[in-house]
PDB file of N, CA and C in Angstrom:
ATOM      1  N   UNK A   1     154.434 166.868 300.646  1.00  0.00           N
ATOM      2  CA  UNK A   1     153.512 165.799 300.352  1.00  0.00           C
ATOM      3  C   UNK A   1     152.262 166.324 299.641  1.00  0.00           C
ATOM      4  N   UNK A   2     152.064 167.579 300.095  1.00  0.00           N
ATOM      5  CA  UNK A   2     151.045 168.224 299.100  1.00  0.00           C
ATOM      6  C   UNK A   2     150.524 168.034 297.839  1.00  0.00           C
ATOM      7  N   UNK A   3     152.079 168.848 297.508  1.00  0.00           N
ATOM      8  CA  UNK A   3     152.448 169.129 296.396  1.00  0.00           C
ATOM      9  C   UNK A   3     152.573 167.666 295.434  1.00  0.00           C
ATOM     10  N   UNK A   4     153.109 167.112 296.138  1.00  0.00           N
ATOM     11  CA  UNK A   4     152.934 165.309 294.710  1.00  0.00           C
ATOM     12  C   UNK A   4     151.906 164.992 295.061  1.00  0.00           C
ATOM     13  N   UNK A   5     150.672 165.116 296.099  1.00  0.00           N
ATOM     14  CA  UNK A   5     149.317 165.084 295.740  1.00  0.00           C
ATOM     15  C   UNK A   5     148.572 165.313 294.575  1.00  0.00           C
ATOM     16  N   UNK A   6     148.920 166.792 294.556  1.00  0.00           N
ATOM     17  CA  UNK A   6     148.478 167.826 293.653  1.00  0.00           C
ATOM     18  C   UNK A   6     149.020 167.014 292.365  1.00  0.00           C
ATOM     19  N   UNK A   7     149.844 166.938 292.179  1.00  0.00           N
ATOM     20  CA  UNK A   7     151.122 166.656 290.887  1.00  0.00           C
ATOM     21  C   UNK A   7     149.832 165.048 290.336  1.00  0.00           C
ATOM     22  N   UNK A   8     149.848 164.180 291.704  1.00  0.00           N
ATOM     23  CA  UNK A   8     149.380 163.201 290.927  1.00  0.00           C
ATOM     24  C   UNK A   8     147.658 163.159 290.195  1.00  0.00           C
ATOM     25  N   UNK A   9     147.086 164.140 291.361  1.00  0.00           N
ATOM     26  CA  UNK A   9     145.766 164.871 290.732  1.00  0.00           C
ATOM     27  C   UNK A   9     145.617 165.352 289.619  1.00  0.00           C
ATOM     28  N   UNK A  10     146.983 166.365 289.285  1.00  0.00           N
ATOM     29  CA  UNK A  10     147.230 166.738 287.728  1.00  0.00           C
ATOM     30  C   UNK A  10     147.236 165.636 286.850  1.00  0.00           C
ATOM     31  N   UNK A  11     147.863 165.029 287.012  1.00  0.00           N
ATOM     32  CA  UNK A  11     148.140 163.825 285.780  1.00  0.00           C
ATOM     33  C   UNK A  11     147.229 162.789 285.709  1.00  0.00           C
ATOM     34  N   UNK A  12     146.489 162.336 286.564  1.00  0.00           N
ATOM     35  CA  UNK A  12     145.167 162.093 286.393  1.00  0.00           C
ATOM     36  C   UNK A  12     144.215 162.385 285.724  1.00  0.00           C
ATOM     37  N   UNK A  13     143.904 164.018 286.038  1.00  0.00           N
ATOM     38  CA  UNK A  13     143.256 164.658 284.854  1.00  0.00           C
ATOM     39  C   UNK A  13     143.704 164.915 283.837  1.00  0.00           C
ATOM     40  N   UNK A  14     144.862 165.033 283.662  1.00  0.00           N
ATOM     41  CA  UNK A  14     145.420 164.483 282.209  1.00  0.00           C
ATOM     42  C   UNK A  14     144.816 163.843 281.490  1.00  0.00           C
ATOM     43  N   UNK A  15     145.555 162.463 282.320  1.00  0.00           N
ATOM     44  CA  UNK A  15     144.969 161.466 281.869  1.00  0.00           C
ATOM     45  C   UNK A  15     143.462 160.924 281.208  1.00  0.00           C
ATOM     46  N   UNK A  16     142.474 161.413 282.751  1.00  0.00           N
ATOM     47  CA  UNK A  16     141.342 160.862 282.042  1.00  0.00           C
ATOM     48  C   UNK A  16     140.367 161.977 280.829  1.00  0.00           C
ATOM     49  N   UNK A  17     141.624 162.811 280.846  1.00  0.00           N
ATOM     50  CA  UNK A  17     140.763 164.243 279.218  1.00  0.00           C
ATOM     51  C   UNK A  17     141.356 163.023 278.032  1.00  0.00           C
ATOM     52  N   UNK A  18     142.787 162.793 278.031  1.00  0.00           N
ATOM     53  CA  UNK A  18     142.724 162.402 277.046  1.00  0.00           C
ATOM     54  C   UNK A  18     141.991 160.843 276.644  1.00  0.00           C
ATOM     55  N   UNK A  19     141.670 160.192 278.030  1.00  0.00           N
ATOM     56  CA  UNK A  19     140.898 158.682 277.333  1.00  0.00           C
ATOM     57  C   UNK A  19     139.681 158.833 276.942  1.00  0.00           C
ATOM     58  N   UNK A  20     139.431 159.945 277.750  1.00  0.00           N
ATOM     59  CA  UNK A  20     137.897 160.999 276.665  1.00  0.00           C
ATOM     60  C   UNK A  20     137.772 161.152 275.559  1.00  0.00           C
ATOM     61  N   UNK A  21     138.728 161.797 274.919  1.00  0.00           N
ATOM     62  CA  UNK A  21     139.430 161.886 273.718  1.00  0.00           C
ATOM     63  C   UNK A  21     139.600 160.724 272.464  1.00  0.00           C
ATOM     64  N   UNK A  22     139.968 159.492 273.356  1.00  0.00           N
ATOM     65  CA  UNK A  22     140.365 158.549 272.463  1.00  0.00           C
ATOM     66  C   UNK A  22     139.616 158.244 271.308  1.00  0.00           C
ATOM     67  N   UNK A  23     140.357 158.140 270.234  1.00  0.00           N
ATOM     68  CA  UNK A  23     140.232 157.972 268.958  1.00  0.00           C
ATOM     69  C   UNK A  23     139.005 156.593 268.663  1.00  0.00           C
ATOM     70  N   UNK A  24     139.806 155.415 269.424  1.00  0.00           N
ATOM     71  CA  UNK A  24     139.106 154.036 269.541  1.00  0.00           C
ATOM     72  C   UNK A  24     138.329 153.931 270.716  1.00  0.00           C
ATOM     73  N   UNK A  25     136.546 154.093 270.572  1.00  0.00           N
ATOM     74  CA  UNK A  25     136.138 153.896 271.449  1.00  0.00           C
ATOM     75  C   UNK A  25     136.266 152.332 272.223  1.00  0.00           C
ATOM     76  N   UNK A  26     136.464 151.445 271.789  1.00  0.00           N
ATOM     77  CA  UNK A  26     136.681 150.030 272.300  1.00  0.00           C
ATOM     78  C   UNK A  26     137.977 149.843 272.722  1.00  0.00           C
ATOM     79  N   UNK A  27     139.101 150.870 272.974  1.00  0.00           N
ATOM     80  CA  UNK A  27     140.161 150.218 273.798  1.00  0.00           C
ATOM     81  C   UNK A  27     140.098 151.140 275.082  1.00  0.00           C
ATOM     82  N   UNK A  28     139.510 151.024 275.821  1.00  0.00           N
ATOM     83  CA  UNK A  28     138.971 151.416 277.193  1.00  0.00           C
ATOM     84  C   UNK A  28     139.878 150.612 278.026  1.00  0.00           C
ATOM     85  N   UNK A  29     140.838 152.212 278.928  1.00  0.00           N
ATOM     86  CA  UNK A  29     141.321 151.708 280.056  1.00  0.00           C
ATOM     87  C   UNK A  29     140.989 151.083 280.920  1.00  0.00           C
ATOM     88  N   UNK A  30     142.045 150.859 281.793  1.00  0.00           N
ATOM     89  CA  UNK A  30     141.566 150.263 283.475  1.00  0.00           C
ATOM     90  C   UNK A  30     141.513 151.007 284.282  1.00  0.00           C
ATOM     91  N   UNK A  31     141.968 152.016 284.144  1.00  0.00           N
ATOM     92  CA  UNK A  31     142.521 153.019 285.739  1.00  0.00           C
ATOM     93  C   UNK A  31     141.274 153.573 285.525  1.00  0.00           C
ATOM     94  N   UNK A  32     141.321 154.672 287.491  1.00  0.00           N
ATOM     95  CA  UNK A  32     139.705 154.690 287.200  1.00  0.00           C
ATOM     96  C   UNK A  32     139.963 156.592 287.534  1.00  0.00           C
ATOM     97  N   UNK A  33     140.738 156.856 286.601  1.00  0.00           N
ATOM     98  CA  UNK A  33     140.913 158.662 286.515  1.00  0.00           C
ATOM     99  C   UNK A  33     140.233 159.453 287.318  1.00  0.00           C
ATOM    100  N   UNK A  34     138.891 159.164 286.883  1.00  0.00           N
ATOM    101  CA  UNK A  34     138.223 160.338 287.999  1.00  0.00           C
ATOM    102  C   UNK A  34     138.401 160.073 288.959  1.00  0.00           C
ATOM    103  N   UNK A  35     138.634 158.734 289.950  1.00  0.00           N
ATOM    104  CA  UNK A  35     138.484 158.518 291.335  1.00  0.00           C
ATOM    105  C   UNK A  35     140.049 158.681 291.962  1.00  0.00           C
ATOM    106  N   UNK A  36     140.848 158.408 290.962  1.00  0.00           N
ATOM    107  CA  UNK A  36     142.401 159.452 291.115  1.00  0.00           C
ATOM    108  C   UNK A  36     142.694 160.806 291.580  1.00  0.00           C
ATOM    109  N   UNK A  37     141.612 161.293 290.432  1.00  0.00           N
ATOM    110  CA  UNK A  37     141.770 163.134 290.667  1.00  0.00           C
ATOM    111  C   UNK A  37     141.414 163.308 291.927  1.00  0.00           C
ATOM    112  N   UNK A  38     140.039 162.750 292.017  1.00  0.00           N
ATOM    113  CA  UNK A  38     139.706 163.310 293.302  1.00  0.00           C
ATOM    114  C   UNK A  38     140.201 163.166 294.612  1.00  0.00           C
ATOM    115  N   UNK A  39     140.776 161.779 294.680  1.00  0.00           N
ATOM    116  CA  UNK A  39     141.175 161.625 295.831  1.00  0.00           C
ATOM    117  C   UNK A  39     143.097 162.330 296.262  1.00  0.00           C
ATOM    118  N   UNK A  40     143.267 162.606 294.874  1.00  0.00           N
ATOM    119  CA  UNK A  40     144.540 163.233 294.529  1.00  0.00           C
ATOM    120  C   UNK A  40     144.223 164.675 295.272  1.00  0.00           C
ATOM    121  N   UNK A  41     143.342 165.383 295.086  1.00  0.00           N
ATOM    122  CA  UNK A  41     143.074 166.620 295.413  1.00  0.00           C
ATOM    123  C   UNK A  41     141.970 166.627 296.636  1.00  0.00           C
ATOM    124  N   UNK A  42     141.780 165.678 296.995  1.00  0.00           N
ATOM    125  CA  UNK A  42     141.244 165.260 299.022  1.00  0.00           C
ATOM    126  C   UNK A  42     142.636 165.085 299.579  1.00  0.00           C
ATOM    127  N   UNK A  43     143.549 164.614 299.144  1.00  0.00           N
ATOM    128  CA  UNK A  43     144.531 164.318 300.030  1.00  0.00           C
ATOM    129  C   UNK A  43     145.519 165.663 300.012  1.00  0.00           C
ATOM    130  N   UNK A  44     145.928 166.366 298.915  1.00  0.00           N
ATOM    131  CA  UNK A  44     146.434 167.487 299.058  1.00  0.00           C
ATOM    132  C   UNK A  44     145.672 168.260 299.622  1.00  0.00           C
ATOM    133  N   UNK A  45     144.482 168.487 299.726  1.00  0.00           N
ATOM    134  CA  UNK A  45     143.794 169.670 300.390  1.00  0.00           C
ATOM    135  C   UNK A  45     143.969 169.218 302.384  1.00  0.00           C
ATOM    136  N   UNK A  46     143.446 168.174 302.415  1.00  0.00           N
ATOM    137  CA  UNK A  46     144.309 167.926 303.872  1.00  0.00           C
ATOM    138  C   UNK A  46     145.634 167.592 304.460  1.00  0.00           C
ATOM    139  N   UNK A  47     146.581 167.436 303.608  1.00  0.00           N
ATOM    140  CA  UNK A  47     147.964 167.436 303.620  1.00  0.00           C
ATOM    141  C   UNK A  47     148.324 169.756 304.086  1.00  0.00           C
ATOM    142  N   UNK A  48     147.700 170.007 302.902  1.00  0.00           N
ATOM    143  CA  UNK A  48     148.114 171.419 303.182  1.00  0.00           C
ATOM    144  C   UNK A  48     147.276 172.136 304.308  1.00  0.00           C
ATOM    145  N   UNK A  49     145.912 171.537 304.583  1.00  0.00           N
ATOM    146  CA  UNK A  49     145.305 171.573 305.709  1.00  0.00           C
ATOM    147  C   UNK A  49     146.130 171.742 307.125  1.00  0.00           C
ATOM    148  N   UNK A  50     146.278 170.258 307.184  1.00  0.00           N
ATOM    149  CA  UNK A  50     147.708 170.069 308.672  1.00  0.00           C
ATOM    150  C   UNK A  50     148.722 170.374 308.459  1.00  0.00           C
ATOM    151  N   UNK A  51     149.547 171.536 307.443  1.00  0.00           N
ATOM    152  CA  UNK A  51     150.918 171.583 307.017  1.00  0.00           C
ATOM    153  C   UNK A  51     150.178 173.308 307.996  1.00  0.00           C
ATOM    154  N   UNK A  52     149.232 173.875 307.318  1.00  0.00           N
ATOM    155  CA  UNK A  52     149.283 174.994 307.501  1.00  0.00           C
ATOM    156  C   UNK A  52     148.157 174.862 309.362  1.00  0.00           C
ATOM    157  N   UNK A  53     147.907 173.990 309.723  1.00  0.00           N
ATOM    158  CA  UNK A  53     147.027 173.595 310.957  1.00  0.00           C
ATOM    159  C   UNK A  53     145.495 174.367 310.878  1.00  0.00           C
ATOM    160  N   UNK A  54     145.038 173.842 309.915  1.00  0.00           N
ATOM    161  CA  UNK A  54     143.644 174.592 309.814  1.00  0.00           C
ATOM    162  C   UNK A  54     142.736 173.245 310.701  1.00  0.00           C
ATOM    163  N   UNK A  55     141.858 173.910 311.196  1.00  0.00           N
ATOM    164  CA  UNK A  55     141.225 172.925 311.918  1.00  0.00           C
ATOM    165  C   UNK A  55     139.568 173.217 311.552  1.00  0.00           C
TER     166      UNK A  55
END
């Protein structure tokens, strides 16, 4: 469960480099990337937390 934490944290930040990126500033997503990543990589860090029993 970590690990597709992690996975979806990755692609998140993917994601929100490239809407950074975007060519057209006026076609602005919906998703809210940064609040993805992070919580993508809060939940893997306590997933591997209680996998490995850190307290």
């Amino acid at each position: 469960m970590a690990g597709s934490s992690a996975a979806i944290a990755l692609f998140a930040s993917f994601a929100d480099w490239r809407r950074n990126r975007r060519r057209d500033p006026d076609k602005v997503g919906f998703m809210p990337w940064s609040f993805i990543t992070v919580m993508g990589v809060l939940c893997a860090l306590m997933l591997a937390g209680a996998a490995l029993k850190i307290h």
